[in-house]
PDB file of N, CA and C in Angstrom:
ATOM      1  N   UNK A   1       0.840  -1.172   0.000  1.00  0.00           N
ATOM      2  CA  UNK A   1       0.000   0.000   0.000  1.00  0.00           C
ATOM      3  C   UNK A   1       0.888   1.239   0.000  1.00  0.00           C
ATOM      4  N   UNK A   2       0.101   2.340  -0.598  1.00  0.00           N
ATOM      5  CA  UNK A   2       1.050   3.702  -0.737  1.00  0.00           C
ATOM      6  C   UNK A   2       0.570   4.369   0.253  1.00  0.00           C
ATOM      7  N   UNK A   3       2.150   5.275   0.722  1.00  0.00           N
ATOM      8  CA  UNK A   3       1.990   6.114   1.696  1.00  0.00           C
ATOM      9  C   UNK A   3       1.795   5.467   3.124  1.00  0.00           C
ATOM     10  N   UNK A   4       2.570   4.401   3.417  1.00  0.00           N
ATOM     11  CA  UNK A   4       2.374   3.859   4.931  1.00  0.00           C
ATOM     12  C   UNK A   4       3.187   4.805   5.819  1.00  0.00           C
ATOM     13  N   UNK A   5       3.129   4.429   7.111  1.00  0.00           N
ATOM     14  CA  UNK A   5       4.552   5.106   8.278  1.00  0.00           C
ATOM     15  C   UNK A   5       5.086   4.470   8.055  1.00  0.00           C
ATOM     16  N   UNK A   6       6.585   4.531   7.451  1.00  0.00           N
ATOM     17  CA  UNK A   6       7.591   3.527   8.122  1.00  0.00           C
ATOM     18  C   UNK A   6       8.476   3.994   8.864  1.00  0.00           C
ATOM     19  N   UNK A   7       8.251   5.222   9.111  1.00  0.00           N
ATOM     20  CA  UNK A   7       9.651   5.900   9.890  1.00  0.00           C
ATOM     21  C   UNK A   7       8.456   6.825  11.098  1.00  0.00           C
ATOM     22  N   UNK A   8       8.843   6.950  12.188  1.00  0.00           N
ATOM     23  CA  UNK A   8       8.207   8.024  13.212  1.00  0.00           C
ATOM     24  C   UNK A   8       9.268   8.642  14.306  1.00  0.00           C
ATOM     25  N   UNK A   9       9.537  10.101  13.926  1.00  0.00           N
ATOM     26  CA  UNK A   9      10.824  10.743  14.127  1.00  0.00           C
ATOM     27  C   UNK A   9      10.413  11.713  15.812  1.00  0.00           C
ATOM     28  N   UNK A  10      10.700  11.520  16.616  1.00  0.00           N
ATOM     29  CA  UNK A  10      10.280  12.049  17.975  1.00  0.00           C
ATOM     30  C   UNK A  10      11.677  13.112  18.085  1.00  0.00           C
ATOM     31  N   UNK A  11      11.516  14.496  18.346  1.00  0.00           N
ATOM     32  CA  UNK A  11      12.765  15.559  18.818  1.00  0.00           C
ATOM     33  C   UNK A  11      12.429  15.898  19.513  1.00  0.00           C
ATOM     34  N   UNK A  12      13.335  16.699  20.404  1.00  0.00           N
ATOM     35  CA  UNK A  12      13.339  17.724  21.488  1.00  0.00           C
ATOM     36  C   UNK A  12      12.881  16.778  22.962  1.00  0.00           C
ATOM     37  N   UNK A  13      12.694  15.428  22.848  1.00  0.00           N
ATOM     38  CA  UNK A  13      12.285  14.841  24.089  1.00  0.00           C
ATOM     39  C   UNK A  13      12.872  14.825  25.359  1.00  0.00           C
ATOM     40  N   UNK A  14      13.087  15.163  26.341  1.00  0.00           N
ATOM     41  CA  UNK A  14      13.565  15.402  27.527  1.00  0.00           C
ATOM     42  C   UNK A  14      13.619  14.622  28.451  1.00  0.00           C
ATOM     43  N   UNK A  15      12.190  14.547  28.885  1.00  0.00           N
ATOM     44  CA  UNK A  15      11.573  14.193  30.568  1.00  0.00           C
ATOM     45  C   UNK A  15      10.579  12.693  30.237  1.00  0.00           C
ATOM     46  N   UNK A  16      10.786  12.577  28.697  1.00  0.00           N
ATOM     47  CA  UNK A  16      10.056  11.079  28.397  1.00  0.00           C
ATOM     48  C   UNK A  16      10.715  10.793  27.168  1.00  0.00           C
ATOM     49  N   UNK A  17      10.808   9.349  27.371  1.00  0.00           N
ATOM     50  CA  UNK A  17      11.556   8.345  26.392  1.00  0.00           C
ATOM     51  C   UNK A  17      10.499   8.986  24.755  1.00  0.00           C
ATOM     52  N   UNK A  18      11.272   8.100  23.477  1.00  0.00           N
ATOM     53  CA  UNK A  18      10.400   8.436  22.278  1.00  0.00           C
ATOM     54  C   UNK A  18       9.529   7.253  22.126  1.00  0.00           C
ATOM     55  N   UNK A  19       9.782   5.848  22.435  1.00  0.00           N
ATOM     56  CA  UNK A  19       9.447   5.256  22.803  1.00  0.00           C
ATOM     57  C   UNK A  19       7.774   6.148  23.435  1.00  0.00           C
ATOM     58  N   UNK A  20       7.780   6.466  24.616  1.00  0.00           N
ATOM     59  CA  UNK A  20       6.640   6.523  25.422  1.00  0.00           C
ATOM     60  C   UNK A  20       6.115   7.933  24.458  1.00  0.00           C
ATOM     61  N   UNK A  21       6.597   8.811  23.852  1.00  0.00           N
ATOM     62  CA  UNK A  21       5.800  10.033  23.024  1.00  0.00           C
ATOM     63  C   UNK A  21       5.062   9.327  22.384  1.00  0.00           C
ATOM     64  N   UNK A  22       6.082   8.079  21.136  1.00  0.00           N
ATOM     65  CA  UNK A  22       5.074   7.523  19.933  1.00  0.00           C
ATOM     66  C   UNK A  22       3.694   6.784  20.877  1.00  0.00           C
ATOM     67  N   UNK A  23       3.894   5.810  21.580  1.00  0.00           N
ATOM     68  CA  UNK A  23       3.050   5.247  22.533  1.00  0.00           C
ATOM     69  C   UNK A  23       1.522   5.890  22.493  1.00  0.00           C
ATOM     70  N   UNK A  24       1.932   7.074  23.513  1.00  0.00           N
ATOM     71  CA  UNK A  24       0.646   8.094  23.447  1.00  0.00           C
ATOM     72  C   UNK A  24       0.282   8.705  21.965  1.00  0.00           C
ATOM     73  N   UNK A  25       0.821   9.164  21.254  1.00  0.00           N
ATOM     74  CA  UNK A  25       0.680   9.182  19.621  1.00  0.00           C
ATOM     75  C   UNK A  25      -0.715   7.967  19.153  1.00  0.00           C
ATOM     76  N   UNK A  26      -0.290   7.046  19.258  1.00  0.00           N
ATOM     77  CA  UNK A  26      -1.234   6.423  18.612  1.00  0.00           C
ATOM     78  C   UNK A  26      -0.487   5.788  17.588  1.00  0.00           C
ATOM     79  N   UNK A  27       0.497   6.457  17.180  1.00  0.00           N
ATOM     80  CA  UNK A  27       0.807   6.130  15.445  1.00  0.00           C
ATOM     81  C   UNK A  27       1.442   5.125  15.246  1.00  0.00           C
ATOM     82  N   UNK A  28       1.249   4.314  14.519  1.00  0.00           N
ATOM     83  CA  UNK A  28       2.331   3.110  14.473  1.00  0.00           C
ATOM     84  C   UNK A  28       2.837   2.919  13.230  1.00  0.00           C
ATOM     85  N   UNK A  29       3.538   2.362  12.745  1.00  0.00           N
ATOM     86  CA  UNK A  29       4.503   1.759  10.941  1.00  0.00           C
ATOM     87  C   UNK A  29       3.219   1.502  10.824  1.00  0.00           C
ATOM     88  N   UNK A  30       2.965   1.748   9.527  1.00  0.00           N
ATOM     89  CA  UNK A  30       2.173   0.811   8.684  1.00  0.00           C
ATOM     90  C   UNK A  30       1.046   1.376   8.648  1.00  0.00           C
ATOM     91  N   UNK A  31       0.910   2.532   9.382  1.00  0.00           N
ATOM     92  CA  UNK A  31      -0.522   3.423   9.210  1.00  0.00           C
ATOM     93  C   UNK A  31      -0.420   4.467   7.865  1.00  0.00           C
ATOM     94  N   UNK A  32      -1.390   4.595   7.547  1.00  0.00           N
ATOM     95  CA  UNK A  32      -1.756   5.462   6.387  1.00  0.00           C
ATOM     96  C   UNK A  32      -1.810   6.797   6.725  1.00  0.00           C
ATOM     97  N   UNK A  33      -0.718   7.505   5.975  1.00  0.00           N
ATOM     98  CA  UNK A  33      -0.047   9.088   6.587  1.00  0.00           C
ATOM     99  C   UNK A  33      -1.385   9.877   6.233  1.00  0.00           C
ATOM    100  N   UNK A  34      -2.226   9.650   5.549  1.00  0.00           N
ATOM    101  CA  UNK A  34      -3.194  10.296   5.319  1.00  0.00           C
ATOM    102  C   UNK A  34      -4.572  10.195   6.409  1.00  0.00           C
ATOM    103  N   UNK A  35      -4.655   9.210   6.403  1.00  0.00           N
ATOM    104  CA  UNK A  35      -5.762   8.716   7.589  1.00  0.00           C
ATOM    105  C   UNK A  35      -5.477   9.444   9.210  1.00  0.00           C
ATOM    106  N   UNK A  36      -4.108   9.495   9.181  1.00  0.00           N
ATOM    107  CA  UNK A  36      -4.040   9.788  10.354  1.00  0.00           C
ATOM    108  C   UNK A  36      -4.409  11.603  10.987  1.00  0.00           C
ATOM    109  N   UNK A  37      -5.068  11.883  11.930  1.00  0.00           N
ATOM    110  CA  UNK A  37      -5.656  13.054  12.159  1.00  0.00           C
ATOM    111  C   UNK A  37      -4.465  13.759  12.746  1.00  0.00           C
ATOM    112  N   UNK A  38      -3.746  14.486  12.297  1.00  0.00           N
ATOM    113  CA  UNK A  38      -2.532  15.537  13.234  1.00  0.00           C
ATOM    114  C   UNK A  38      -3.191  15.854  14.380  1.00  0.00           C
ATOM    115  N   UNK A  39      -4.488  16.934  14.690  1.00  0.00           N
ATOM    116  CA  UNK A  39      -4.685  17.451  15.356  1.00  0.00           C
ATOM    117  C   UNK A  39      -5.344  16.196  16.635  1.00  0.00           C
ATOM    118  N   UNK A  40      -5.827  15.403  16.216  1.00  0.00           N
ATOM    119  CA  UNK A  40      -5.709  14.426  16.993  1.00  0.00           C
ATOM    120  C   UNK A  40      -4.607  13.674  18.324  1.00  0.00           C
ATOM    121  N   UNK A  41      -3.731  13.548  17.198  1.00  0.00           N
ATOM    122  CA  UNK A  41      -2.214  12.910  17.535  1.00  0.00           C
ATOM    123  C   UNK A  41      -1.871  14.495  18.661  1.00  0.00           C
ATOM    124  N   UNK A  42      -1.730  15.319  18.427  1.00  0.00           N
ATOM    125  CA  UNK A  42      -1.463  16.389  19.278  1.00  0.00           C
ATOM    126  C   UNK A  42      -2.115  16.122  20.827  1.00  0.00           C
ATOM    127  N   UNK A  43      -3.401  15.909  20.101  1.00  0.00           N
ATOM    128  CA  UNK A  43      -4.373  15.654  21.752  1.00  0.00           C
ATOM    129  C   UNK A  43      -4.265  14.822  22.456  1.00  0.00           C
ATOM    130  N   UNK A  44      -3.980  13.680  21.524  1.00  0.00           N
ATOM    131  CA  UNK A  44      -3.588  12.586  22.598  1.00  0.00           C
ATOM    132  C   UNK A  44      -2.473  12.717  23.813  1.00  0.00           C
ATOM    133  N   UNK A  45      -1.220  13.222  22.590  1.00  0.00           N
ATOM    134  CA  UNK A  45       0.031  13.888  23.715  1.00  0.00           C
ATOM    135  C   UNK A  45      -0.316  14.207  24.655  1.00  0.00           C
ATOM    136  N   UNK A  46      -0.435  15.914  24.237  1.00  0.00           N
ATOM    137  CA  UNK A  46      -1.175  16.758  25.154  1.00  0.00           C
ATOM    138  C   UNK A  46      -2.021  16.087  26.704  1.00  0.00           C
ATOM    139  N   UNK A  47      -2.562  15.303  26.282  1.00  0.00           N
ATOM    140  CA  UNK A  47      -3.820  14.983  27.483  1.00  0.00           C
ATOM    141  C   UNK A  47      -2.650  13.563  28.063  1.00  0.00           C
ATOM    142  N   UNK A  48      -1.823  13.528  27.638  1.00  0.00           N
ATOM    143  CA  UNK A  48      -1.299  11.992  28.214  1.00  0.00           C
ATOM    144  C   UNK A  48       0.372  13.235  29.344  1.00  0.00           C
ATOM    145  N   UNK A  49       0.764  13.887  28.934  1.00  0.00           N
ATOM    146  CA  UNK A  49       1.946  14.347  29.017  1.00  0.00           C
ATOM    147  C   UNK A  49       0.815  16.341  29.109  1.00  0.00           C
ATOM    148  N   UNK A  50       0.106  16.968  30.126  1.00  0.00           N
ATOM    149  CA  UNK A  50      -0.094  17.964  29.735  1.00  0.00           C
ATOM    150  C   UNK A  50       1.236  19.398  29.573  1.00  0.00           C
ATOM    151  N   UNK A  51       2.316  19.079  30.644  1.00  0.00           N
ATOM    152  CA  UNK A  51       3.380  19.593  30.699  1.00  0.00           C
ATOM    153  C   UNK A  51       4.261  19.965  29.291  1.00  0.00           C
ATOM    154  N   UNK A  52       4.047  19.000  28.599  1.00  0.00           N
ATOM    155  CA  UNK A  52       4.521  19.411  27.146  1.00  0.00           C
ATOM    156  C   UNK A  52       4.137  20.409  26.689  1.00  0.00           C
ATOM    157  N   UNK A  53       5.105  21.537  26.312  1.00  0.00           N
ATOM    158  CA  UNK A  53       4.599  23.160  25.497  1.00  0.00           C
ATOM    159  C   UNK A  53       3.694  22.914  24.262  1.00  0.00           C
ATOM    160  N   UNK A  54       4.969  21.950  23.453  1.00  0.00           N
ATOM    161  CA  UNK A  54       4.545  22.073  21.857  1.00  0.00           C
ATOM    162  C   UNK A  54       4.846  20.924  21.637  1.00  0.00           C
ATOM    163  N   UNK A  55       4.100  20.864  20.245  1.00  0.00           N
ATOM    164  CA  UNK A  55       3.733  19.368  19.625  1.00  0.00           C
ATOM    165  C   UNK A  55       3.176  19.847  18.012  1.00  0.00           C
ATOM    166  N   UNK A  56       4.488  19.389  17.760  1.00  0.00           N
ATOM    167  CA  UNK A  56       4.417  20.031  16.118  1.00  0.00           C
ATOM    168  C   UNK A  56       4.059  18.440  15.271  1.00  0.00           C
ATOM    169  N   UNK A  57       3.407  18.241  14.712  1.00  0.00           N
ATOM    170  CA  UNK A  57       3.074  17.041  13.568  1.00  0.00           C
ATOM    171  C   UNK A  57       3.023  17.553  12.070  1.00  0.00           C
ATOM    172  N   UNK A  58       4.174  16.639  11.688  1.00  0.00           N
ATOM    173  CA  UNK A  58       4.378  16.782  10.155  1.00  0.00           C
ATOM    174  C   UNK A  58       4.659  15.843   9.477  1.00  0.00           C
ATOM    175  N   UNK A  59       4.596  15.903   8.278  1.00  0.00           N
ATOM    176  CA  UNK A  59       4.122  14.173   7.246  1.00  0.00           C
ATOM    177  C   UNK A  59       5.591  14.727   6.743  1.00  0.00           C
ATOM    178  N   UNK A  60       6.222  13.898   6.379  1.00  0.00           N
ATOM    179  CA  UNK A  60       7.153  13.384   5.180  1.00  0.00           C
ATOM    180  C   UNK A  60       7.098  12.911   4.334  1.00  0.00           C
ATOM    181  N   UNK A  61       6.700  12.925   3.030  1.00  0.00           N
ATOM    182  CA  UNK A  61       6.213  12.263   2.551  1.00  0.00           C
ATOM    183  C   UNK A  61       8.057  11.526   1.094  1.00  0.00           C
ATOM    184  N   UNK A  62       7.977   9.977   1.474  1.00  0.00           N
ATOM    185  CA  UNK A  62       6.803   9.358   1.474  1.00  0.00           C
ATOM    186  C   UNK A  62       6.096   8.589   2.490  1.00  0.00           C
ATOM    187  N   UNK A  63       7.030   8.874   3.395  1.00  0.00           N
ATOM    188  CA  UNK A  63       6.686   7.670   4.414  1.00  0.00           C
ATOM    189  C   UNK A  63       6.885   7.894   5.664  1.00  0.00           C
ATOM    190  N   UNK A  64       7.328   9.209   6.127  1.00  0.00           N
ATOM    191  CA  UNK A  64       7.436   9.688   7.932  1.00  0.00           C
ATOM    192  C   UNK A  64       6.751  10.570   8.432  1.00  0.00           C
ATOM    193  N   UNK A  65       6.138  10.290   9.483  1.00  0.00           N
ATOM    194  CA  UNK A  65       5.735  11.185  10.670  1.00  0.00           C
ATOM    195  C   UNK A  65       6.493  12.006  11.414  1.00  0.00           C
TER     196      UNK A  65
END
């Protein structure tokens, strides 16, 4: 299928593993970069980690989050 995740790139992490960011994300390989809701993925963070400032989500295309 076109346009899966195969890559999910976590920066600036500090006070939590990337591991535990993607986790709360939701997002996993193999999801459809299109399907997936940014503003969503933000909220989830957000409400899992509220201490986090910012939470930038951006596609790569062809294949990273």
């Amino acid at each position: 299928m076109f346009l899966q995740t195969s890559e999910i790139l976590v920066t600036g992490a500090q006070k939590h593993s990337v591991e535990e960011i993607i986790a709360a994300s939701g997002i996993s390989e193999g999801d459809n970069l299109f399907a997936i809701n940014k503003f969503e993925v933000e909220r989830k963070i957000k409400t899992q980690y509220p201490y986090i400032a910012e939470v930038n989500i951006r596609r790569r295309l062809p294949d990273t989050f």
